[in-house]
Protein backbone atom coordinates (compact mmCIF):
# COMPACT_ATOMS: atom_id res chain seq x y z
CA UNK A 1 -4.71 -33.98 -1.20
CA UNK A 2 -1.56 -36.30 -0.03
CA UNK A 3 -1.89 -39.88 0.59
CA UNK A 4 0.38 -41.07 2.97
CA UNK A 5 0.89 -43.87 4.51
CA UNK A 6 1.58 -44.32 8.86
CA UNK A 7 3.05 -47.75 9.84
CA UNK A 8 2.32 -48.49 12.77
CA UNK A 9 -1.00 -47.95 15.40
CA UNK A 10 0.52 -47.56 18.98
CA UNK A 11 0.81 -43.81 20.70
CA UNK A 12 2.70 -42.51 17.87
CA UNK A 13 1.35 -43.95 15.13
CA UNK A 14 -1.99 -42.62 16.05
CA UNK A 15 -1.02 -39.08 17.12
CA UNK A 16 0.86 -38.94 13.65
CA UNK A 17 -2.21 -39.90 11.74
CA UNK A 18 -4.51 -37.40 13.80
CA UNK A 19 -1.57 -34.40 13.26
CA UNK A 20 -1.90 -35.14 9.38
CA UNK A 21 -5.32 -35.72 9.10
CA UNK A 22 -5.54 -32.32 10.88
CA UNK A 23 -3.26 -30.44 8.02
CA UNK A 24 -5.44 -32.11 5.21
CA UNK A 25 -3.85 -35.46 4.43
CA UNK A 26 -5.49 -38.70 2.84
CA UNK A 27 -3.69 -40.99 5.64
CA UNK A 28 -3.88 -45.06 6.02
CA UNK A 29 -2.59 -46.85 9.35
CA UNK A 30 -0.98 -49.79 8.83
CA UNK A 31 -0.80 -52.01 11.74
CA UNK A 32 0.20 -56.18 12.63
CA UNK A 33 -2.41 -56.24 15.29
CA UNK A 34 -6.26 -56.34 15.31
CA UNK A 35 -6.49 -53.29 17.05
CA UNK A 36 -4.55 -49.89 17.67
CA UNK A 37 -2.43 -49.88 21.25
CA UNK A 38 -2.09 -53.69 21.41
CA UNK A 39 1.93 -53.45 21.87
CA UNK A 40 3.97 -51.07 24.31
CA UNK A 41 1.21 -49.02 23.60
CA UNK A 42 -1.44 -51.36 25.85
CA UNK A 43 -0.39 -51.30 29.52
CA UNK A 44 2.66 -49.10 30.33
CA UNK A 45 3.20 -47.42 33.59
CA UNK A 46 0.65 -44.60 32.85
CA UNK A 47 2.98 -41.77 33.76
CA UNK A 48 2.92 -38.51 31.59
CA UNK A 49 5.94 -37.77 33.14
CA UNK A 50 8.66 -34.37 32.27
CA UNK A 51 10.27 -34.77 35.78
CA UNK A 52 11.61 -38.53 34.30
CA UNK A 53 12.98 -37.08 31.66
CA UNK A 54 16.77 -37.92 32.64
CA UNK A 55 18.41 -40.39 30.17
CA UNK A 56 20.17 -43.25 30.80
CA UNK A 57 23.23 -42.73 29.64
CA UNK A 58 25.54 -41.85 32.88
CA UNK A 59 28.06 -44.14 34.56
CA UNK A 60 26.01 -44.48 37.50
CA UNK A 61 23.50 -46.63 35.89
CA UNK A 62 26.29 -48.96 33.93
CA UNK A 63 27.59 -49.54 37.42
CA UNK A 64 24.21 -50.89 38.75
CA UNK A 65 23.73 -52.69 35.84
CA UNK A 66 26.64 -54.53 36.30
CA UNK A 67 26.25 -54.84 40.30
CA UNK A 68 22.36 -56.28 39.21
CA UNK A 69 23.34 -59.26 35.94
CA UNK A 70 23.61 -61.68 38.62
CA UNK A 71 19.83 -61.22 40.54
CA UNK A 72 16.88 -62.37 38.88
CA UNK A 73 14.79 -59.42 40.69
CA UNK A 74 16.70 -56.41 39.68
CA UNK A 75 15.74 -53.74 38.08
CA UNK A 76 17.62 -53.55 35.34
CA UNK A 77 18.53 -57.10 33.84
CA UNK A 78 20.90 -57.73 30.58
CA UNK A 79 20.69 -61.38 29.27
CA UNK A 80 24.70 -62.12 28.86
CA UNK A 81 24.02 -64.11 25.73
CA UNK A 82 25.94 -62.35 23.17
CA UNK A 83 24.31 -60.63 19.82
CA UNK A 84 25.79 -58.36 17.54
CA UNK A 85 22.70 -56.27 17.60
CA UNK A 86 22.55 -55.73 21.42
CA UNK A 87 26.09 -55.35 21.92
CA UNK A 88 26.76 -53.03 19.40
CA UNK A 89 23.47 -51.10 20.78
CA UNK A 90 25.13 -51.30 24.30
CA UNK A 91 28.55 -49.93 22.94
CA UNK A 92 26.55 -46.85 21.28
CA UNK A 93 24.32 -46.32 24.59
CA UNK A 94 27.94 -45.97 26.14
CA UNK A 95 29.15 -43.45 23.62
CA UNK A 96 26.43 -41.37 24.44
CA UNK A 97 27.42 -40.86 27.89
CA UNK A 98 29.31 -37.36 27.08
CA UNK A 99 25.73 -36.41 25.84
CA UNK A 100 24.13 -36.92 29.11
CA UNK A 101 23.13 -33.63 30.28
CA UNK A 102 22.60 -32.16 26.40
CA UNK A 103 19.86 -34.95 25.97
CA UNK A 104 18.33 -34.52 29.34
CA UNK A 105 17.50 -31.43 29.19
CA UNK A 106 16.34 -31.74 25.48
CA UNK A 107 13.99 -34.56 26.56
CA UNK A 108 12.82 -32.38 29.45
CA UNK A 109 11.77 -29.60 27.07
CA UNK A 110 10.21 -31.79 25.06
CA UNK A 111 8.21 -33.60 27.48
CA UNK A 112 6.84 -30.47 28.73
CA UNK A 113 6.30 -28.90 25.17
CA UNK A 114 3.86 -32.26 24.19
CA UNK A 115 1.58 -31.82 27.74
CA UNK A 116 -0.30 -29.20 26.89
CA UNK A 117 -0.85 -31.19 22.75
CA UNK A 118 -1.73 -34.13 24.32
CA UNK A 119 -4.65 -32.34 26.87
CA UNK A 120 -5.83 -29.98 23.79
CA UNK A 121 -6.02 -33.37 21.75
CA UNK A 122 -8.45 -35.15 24.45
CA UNK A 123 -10.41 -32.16 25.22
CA UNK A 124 -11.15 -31.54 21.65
CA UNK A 125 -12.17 -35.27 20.87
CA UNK A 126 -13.68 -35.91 24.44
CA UNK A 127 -11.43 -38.85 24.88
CA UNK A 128 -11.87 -40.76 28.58
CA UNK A 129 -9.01 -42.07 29.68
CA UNK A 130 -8.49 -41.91 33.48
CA UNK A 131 -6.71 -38.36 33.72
CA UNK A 132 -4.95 -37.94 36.94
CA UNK A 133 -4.01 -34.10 37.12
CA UNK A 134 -2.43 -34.81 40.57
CA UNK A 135 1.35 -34.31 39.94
CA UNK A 136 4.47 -36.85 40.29
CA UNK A 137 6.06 -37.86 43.35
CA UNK A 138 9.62 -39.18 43.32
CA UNK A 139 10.44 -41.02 46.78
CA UNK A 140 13.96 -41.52 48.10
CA UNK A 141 15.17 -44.39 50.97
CA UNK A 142 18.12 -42.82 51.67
CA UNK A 143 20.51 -39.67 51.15
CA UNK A 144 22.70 -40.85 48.47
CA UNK A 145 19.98 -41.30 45.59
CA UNK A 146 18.41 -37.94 47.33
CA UNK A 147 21.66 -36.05 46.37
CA UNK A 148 21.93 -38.03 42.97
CA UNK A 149 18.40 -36.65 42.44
CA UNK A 150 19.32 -32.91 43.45
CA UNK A 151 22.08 -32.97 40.52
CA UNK A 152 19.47 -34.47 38.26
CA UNK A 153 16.49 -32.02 39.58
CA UNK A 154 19.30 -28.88 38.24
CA UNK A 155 18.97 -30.15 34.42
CA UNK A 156 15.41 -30.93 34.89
CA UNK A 157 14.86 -27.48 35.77
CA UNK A 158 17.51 -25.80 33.11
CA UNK A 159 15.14 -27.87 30.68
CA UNK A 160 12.16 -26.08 31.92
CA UNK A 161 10.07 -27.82 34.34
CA UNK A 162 8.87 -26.57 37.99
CA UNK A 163 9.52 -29.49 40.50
CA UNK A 164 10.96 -29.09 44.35
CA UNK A 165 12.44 -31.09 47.21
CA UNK A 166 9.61 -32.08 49.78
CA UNK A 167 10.10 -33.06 53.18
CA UNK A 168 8.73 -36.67 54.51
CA UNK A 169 5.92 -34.89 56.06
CA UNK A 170 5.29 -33.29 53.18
CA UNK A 171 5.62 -35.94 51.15
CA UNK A 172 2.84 -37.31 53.39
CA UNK A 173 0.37 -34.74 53.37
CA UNK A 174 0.83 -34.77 48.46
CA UNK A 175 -0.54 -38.58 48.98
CA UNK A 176 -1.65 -39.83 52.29
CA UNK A 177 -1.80 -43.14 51.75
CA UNK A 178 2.24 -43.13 51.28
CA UNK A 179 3.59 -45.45 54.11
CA UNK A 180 7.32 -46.65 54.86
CA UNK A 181 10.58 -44.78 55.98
CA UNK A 182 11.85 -42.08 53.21
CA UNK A 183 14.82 -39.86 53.46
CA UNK A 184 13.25 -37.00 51.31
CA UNK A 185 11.64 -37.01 47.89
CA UNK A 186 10.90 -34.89 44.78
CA UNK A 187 7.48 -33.33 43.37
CA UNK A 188 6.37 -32.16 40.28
CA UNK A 189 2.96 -30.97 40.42
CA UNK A 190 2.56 -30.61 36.40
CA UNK A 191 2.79 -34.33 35.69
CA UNK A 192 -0.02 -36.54 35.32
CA UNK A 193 -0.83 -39.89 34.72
CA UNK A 194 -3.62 -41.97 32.47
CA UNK A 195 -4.65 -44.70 30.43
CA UNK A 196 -2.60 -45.03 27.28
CA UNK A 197 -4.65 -47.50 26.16
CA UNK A 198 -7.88 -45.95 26.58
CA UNK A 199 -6.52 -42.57 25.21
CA UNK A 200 -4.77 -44.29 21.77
CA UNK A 201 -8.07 -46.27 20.98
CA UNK A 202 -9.98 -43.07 21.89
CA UNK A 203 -7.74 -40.95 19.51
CA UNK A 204 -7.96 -43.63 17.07
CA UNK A 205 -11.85 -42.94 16.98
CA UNK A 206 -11.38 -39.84 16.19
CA UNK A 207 -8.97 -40.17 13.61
CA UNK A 208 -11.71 -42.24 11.76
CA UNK A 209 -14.41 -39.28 12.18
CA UNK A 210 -11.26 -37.16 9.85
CA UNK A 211 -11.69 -40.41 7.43
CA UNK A 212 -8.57 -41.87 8.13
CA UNK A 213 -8.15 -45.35 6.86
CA UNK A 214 -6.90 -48.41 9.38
CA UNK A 215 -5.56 -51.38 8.41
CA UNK A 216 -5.38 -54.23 11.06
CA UNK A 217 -3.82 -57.69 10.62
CA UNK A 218 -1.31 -56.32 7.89
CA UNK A 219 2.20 -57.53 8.58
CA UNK A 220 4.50 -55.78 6.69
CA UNK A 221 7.18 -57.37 4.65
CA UNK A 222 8.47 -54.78 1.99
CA UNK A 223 8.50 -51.33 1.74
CA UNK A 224 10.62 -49.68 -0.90
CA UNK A 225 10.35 -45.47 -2.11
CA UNK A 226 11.25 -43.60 -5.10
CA UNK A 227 10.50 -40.20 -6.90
CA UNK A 228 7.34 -41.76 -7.66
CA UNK A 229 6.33 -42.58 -4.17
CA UNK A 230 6.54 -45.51 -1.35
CA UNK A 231 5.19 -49.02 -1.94
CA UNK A 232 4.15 -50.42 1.01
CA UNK A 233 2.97 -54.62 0.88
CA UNK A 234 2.16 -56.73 4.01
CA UNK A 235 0.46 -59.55 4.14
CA UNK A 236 -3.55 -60.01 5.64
CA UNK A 237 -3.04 -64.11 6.67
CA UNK A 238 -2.83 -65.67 3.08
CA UNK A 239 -3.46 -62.63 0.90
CA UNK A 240 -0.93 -60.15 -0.41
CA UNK A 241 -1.69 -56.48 -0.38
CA UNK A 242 -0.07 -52.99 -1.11
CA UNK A 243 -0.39 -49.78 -1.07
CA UNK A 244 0.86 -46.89 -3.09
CA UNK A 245 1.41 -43.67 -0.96
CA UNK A 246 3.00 -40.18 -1.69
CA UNK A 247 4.75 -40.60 1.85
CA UNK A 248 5.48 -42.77 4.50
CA UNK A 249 6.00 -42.03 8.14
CA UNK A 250 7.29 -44.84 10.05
CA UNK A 251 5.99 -45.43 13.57
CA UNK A 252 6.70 -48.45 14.36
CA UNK A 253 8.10 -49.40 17.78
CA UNK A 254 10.12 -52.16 17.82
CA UNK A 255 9.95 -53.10 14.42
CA UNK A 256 10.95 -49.87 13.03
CA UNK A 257 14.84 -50.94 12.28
CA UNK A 258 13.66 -53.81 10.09
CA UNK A 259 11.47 -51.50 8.21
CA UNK A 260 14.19 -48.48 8.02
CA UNK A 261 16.83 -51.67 7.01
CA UNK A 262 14.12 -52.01 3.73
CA UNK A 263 14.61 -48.57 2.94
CA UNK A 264 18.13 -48.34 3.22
CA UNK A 265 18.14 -46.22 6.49
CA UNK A 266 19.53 -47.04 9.60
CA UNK A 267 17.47 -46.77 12.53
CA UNK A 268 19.44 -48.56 15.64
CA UNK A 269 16.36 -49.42 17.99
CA UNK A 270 16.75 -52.12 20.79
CA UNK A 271 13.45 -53.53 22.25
CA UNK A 272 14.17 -52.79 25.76
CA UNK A 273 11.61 -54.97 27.59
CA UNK A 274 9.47 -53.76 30.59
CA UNK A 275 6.95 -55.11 33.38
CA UNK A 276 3.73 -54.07 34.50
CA UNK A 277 0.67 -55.27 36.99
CA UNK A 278 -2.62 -53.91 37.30
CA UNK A 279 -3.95 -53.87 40.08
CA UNK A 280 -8.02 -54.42 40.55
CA UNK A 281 -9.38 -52.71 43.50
CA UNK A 282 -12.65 -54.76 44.19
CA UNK A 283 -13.45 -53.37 47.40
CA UNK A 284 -13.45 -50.01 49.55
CA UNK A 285 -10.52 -50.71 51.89
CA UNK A 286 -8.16 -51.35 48.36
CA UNK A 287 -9.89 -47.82 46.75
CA UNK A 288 -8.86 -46.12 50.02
CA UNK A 289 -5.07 -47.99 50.63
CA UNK A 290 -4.09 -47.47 47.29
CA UNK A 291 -2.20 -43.85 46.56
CA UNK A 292 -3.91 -41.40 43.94
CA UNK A 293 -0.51 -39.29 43.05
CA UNK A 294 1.75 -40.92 40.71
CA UNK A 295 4.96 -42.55 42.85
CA UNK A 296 8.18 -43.21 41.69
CA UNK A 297 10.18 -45.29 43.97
CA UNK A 298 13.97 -44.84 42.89
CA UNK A 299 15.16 -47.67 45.18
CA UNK A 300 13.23 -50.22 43.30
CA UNK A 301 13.20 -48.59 40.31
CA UNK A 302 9.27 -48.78 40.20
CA UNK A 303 6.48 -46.51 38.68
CA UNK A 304 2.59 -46.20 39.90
CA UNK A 305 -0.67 -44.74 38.27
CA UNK A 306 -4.10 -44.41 39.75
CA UNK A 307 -6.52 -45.23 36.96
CA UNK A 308 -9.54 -44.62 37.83
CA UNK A 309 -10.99 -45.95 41.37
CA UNK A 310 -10.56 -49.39 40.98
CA UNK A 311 -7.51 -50.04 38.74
CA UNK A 312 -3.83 -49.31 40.45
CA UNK A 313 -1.37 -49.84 37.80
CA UNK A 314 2.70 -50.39 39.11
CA UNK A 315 5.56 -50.90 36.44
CA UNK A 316 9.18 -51.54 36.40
CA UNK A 317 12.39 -53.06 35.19
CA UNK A 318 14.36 -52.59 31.88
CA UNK A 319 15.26 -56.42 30.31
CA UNK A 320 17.71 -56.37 27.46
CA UNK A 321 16.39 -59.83 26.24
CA UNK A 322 15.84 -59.03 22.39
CA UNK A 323 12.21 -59.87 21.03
CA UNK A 324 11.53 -61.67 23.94
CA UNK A 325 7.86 -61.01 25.14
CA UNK A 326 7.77 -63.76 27.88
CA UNK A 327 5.96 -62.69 31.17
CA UNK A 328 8.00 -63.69 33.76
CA UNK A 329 7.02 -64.50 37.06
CA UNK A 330 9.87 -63.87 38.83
CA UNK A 331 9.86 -60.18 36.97
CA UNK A 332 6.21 -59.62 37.85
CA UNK A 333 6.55 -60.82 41.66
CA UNK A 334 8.77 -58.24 42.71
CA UNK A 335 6.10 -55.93 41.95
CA UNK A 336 3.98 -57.14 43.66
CA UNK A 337 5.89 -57.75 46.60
CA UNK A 338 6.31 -53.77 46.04
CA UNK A 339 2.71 -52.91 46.31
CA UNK A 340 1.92 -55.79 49.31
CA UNK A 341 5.03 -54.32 51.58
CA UNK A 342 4.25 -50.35 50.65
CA UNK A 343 0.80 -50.61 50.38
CA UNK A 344 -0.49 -53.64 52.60
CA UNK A 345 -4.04 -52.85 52.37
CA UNK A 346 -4.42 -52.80 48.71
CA UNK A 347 -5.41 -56.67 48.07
CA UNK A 348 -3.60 -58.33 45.59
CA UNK A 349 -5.75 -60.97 44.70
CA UNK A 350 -6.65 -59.82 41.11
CA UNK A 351 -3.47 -59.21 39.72
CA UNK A 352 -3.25 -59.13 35.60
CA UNK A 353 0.27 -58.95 34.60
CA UNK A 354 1.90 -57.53 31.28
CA UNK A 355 4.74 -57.37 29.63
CA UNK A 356 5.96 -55.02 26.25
CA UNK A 357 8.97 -54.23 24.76
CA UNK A 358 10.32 -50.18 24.64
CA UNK A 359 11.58 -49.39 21.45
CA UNK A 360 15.06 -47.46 22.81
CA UNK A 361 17.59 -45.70 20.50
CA UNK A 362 21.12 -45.37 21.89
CA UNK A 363 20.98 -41.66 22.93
CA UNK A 364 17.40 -42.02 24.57
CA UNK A 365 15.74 -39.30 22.11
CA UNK A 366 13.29 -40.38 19.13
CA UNK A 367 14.16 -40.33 15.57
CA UNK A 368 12.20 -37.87 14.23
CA UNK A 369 12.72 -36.61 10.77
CA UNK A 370 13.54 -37.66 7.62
CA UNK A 371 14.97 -40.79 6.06
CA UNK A 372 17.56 -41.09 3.24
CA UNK A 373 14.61 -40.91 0.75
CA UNK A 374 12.86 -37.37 0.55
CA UNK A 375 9.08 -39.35 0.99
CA UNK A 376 9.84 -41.31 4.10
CA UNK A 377 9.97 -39.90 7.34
CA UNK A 378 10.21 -41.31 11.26
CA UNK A 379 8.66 -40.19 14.30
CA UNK A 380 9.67 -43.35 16.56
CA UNK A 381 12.50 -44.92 19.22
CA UNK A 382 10.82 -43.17 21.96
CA UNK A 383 11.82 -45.22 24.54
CA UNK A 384 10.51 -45.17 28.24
CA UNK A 385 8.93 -41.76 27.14
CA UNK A 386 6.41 -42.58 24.16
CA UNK A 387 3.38 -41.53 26.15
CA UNK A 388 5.06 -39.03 27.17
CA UNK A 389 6.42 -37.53 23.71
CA UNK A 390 4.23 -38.73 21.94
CA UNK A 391 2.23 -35.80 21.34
CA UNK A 392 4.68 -33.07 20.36
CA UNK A 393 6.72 -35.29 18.05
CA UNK A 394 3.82 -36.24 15.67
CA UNK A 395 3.22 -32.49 15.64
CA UNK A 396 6.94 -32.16 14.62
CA UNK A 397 7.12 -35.13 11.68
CA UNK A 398 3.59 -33.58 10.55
CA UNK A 399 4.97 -29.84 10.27
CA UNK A 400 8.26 -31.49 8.52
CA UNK A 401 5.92 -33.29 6.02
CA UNK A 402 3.81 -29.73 5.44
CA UNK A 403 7.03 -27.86 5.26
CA UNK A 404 8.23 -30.33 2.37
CA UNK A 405 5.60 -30.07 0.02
CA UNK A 406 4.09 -26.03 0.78
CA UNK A 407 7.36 -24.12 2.11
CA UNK A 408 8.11 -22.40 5.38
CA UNK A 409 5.01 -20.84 7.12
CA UNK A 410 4.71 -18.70 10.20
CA UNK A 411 3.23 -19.55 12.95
C-alpha cells in the first residue's frame, strides 16, 4: 500500500484524501491550522454553483475594474500598490482573455461533472451540511447585464447545463420572498447550495473511519522529491517534524505557489480575497423574510445561501490585496446594506462577518496534474469555484496517481 502525503485540509485537500483512501492508499493530511476548513474553506458563499461557471477573463470585467479602483464599496477592488507578483498575475489573467469561452465552457462541464461526486460522497458518509436542492437564481436590474447574461447563458449551455430566462413574475413565484424592481433574471434549477464547512469537517470524519492520518498545527517549510520519494518537514510550534511519503499531492490554497516554488514547479496562484456575512435569523419574521433559493445579484456582484432556518449567508467582492486577511468594515457594510434594502425584514442585528482569500490561477481553471517530479502532483487554484470543483478534481488527481503506479484501466 502507497503512502502519500496531502498538504493541505480545506475542500480539496479533504476530497483528495477521501478519493485515495477510497483506491487503497496509506494517506496523511498535512495542515497549518487546528482543524480542517479553517481557511477559504470556512465561510464562503455556499453556492454549488455550474450556472457561475463563466471566467473572468473578458474585457468587460477589466473595464469595471478600472471604472471601480477609485470606490471603497465596489465589487471588485485592486490595491494600486505595485508587486511583481500581482502584476505579473494581472498581465497573465489578461492573456487569457482569447481563452474566454474555451475555459467557460470547460469549467461548466466540470462543475456539473463534480455534482453528482459531491451528493454520492455525503449520502454515503451521512454528512449534514445544510443541503439546499432548490436551484440558483441569477437577478438582473436592467437590460444591459440581461443581454450580457444571454451571451453568457449560450456557453453555459454548450458546456452542458439546463438553465432558462425567467420572467419577473416568475422570478417571483422560484423565491417569494424576492422583493425590488428586476428587468429579468436567469434560473438553474440543478444548483444547490450548503455548508462547506460543515460538509469538509464532515468528510474529514469520514476520512478518519478509512484510517487516514491528520496532522494539525504543522506549518510547512520544506518539501523536496526524488526517485526515492517526497520529504515533507513543517514545524509543530518548537518541534521539527517530517515525513517520508511515496507521493505528494499538493492542495494547498493560497500557499500552494510557495510550496510548488520548493519543488521547482511553478504554480502562479494569486490570493484573490473575498467577503462574507452570516446572517442569524433569531426570530420567525427573519426565517420567513429571508429567501430559501440561492440569489445572485449581478448588479452588486453579491451571492446568497439559505443554511438551514436560521443562518442566511450573503458574499461578495474580489480584493487583489495579496495575503491580506483584514476584515474590513467598509467591505462587509455593503453587504449588509444589500440584505437590509432587498430584504428589510431579515434583522441584522447578529451579523458575524468573514473574510478568506481565493486561491485564483490566471486562466480561472485548477491545476490539476502532475508536477515536474513524477511523485508530486496538484489538485488546487480553484478559485471562486473550489466548492464547487472540488469533488470531481480530487477524483481526477486520484485516478492520475492510480494510473501512474497500476496502468490504464477501464471504467
Amino acid at each position: 500500500m502507497s503512502n502519500i502525503a496531502v498538504i493541505g485540509s480545506g475542500i480539496t485537500g479533504v476530497t483528495t484524501a477521501y478519493a485515495l483512501a477510497s483506491r487503497g492508499y496509506s494517506v496523511t493530511v498535512l495542515d497549518r491550522q487546528r482543524y480542517p476548513a479553517m481557511d477559504t474553506s470556512f465561510a464562503n458563499g455556499g453556492q454549488l454553483s455550474a450556472s457561475n461557471a463563466e471566467v473572468w477573463n473578458n474585457t468587460g470585467t477589466i473595464i469595471k475594474g478600472l471604472k471601480w479602483m477609485l470606490r471603497k464599496d465596489a465589487p471588485l477592488l485592486l490595491n494600486p500598490s505595485p508587486t511583481f507578483h500581482k502584476y505579473s498575475w494581472l498581465a497573465e489573467f489578461v492573456a487569457q482573455i482569447p481563452h474566454y469561452r474555451r475555459n467557460t465552457i470547460e469549467t461548466t462541464r466540470l462543475a456539473i461533472a463534480a455534482r453528482q461526486h459531491l451528493f454520492d460522497l455525503a449520502a454515503r458518509e451521512g454528512i449534514a451540511f445544510d443541503l439546499e436542492r432548490r436551484g440558483i437564481l441569477h437577478v438582473y436590474s436592467n437590460r444591459s447585464d440581461f443581454d450580457a447574461a444571454s451571451r453568457v447563458n449560450e456557453l453555459l449551455i454548450e458546456g452542458g447545463l439546463d438553465r432558462k430566462a425567467v420572467t419577473p413574475s416568475e422570478m417571483r413565484a422560484i423565491e417569494p420572498a424576492l422583493q425590488g424592481e428586476y428587468f429579468g433574471g436567469y434560473f438553474t434549477p440543478s444548483d444547490s447550495t450548503g455548508d462547506i464547512h460543515k460538509f469538509t469537517r464532515g468528510l474529514a470524519a469520514a476520512c478518519e473511519r478509512k484510517n487516514v492520518r491528520f496532522v494539525f498545527g504543522a506549518e510547512v517549510y520544506d518539501t523536496r522529491a526524488d526517485s526515492e520519494g517526497v520529504l515533507v518537514r513543517w514545524q509543530q510550534g518548537a518541534i521539527s517534524n517530517e515525513l517520508r511519503s511515496e507521493s505528494a499531492v499538493v492542495c494547498a490554497g493560497t500557499g500552494s505557489r510557495r510550496i510548488a516554488s520548493m519543488l521547482g514547479d511553478r504554480v502562479n496562484i494569486y490570493p484573490v480575497k473575498g467577503y462574507s456575512i452570516t446572517v442569524n435569523l433569531p426570530d420567525e419574521t427573519s426565517q420567513k423574510a429571508a429567501p430559501r433559493v440561492s440569489l445572485l445579484d449581478e448588479a452588486a456582484k453579491i451571492v446568497t445561501s439559505r443554511l438551514g432556518d436560521d443562518r442566511f449567508r450573503i458574499a461578495g467582492t474580489a480584493e487583489f490585496n495579496g495575503e491580506n486577511r483584514d476584515i474590513r468594515w467598509d467591505r462587509i457594510r455593503p453587504l449588509v446594506r444589500w440584505v437590509e434594502q432587498s430584504f428589510p425584514g431579515v434583522s441584522t442585528a447578529q451579523v458575524v462577518p468573514w473574510a478568506g482569500l481565493r486561491p485564483m490561477t490566471p486562466s480561472m481553471l485548477p491545476r490539476v496534474g502532475r508536477g515536474r517530479r513524477p511523485n508530486i502532483f496538484y489538485n488546487t487554484g480553484h478559485g471562486h469555484l473550489g466548492w464547487t470543483l472540488s469533488a470531481v478534481t480530487a477524483e481526477m488527481v486520484a485516478d492520475l496517481i492510480l494510473t501512474k503506479e497500476d496502468g490504464p484501466r477501464s471504467a
